[in-house]
C-alpha atoms as a PDB file:
ATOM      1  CA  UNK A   1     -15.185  85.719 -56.474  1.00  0.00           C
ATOM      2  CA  UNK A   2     -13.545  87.727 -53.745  1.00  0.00           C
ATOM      3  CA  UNK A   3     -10.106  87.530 -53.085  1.00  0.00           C
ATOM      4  CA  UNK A   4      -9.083  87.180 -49.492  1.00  0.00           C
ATOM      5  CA  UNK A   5      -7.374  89.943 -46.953  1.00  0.00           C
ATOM      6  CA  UNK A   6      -4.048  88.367 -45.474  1.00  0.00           C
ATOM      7  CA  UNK A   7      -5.418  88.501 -42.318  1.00  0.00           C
ATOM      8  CA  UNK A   8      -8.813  86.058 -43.548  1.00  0.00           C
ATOM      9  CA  UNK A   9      -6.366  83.798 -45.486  1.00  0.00           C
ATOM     10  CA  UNK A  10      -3.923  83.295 -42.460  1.00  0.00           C
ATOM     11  CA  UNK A  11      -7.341  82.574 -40.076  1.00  0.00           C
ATOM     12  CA  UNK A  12      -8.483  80.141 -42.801  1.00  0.00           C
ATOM     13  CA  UNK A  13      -5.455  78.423 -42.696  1.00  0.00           C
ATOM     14  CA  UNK A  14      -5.599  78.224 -38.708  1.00  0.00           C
ATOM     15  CA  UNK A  15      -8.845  76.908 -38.560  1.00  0.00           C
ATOM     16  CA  UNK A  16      -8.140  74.215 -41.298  1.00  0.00           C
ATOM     17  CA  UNK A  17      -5.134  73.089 -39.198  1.00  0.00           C
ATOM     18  CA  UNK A  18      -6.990  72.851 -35.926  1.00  0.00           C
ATOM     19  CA  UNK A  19     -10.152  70.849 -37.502  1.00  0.00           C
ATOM     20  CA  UNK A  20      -7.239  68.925 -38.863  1.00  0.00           C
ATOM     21  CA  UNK A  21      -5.991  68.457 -35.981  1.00  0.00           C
ATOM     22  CA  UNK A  22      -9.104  67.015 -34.311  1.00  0.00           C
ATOM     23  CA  UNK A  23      -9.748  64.783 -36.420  1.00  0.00           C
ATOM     24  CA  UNK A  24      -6.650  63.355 -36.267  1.00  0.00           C
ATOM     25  CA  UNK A  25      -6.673  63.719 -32.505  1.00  0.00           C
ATOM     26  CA  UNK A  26     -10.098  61.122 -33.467  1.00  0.00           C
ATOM     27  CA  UNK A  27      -8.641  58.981 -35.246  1.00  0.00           C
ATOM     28  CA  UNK A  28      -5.544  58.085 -32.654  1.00  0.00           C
ATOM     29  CA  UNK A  29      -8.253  57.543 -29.806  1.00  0.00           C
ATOM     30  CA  UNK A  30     -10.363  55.222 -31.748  1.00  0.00           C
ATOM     31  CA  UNK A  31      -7.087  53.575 -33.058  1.00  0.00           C
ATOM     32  CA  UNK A  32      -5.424  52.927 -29.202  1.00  0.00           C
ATOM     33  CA  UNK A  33      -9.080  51.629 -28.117  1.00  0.00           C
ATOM     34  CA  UNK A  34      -8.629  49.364 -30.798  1.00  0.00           C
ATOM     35  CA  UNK A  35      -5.305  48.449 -29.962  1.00  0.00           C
ATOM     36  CA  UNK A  36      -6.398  48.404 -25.933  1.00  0.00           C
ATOM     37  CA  UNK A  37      -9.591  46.381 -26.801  1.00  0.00           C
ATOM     38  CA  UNK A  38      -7.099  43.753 -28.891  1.00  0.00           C
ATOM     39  CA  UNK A  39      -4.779  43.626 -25.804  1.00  0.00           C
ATOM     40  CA  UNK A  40      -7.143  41.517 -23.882  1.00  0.00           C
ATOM     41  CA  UNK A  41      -7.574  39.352 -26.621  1.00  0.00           C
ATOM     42  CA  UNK A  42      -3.800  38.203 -26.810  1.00  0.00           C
ATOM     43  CA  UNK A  43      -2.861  36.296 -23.625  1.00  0.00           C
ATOM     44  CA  UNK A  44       0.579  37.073 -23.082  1.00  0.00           C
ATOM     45  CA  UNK A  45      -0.584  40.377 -23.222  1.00  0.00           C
ATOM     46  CA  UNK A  46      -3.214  40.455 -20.152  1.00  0.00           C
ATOM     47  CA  UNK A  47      -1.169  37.604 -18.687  1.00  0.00           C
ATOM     48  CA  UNK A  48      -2.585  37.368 -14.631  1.00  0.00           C
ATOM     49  CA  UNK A  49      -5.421  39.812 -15.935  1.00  0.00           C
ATOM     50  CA  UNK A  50      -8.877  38.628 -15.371  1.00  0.00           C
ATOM     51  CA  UNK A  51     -11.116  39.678 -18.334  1.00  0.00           C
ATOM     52  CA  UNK A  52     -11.903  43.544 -18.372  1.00  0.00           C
ATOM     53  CA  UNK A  53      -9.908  44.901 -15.561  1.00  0.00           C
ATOM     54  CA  UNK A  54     -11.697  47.306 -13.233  1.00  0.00           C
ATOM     55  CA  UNK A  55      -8.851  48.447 -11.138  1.00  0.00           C
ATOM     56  CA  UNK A  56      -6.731  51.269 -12.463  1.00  0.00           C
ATOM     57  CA  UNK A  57      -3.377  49.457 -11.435  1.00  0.00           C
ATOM     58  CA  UNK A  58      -4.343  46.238 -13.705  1.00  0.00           C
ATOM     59  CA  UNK A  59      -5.342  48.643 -17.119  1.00  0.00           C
ATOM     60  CA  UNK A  60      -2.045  50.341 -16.061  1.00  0.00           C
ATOM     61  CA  UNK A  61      -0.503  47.495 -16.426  1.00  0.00           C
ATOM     62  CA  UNK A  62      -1.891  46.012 -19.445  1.00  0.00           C
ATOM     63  CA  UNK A  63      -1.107  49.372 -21.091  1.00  0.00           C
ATOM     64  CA  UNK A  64       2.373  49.307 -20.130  1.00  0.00           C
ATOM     65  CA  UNK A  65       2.575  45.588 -21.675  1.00  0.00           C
ATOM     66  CA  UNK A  66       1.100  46.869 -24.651  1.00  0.00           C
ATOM     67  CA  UNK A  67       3.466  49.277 -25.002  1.00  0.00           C
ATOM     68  CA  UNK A  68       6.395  47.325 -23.850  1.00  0.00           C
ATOM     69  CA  UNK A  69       5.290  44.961 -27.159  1.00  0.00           C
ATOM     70  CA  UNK A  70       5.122  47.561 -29.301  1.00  0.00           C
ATOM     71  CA  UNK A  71       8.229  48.565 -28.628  1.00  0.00           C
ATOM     72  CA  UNK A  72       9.767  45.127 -28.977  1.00  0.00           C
ATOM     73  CA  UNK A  73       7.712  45.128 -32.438  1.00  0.00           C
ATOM     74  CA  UNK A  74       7.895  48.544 -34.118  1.00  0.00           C
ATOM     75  CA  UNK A  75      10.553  50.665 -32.152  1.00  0.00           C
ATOM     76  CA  UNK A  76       8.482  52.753 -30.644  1.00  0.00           C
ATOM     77  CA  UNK A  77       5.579  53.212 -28.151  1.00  0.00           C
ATOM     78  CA  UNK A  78       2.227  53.843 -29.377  1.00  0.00           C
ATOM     79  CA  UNK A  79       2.260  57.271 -28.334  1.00  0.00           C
ATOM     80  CA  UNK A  80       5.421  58.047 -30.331  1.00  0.00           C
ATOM     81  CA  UNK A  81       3.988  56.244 -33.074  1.00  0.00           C
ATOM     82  CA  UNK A  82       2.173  57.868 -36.565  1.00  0.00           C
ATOM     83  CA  UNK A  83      -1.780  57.122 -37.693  1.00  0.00           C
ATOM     84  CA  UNK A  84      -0.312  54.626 -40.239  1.00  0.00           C
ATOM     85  CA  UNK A  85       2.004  53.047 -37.525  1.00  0.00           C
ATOM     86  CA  UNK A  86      -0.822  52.437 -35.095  1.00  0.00           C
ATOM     87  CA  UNK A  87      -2.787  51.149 -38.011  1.00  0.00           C
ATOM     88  CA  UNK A  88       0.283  48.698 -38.802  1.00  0.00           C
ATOM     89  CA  UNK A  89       0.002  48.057 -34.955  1.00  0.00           C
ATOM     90  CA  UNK A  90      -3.238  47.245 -35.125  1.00  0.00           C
ATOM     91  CA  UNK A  91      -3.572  44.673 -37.858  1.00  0.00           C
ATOM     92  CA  UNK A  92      -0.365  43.241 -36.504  1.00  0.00           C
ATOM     93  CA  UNK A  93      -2.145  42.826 -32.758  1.00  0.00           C
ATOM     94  CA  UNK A  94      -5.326  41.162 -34.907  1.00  0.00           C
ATOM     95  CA  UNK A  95      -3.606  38.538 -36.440  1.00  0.00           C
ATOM     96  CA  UNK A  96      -1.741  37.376 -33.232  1.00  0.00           C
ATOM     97  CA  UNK A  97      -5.461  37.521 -31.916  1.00  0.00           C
ATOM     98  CA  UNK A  98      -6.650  35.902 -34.439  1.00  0.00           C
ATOM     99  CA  UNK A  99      -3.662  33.286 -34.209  1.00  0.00           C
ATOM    100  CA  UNK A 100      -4.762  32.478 -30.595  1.00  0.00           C
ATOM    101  CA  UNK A 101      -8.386  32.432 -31.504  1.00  0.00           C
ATOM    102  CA  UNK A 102      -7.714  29.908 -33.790  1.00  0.00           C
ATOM    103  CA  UNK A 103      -5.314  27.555 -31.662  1.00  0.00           C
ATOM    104  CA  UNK A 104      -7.914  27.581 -29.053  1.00  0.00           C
ATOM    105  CA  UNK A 105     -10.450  26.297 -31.111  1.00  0.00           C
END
């Protein structure tokens, strides 16, 4: 087994951190599409929002109520927040979804 330089340890280290890095980077997209995609399931959420908005001004706007309610919810906006808070975010948003799913049936 050879033992590595400084130099090869320290770029080791910095590539770990940046594959790290991207796939958390990943992971927090797939998580806010989750939590965008639940948004328009939850009515006071898309409130005056016709199904899948195709204006930018109306997703900007569904955004900001997303992250006006997350604020309300968890004390922070879902950029501030961690992988595990946007999870907690997430199931949270699901079972108000789920909630409203079921009262309208």
């Amino acid at each position: 087994m050879k033992e590595l330089t400084k130099l090869e340890a320290a770029r080791l280290i910095k590539s770990l951190d940046e594959q790290k890095r991207k796939d958390e980077t990943k992971q927090r997209t797939a998580l806010f599409r989750c939590i965008y995609a639940l948004g328009f399931e939850v009515s006071f959420l898309n409130k005056n929002v016709k199904g899948r908005p195709e204006e930018k001004g109306d997703r900007e706007i569904n955004i900001f109520k997303i992250n006006k309610f997350a604020t309300n919810k968890m004390q922070k906006s879902t950029d501030e927040m961690t992988i595990e808070e946007l999870k907690k975010f997430r199931r949270m948003l699901e079972a108000v979804a789920k909630k409203e799913q079921e009262k309208d049936e």
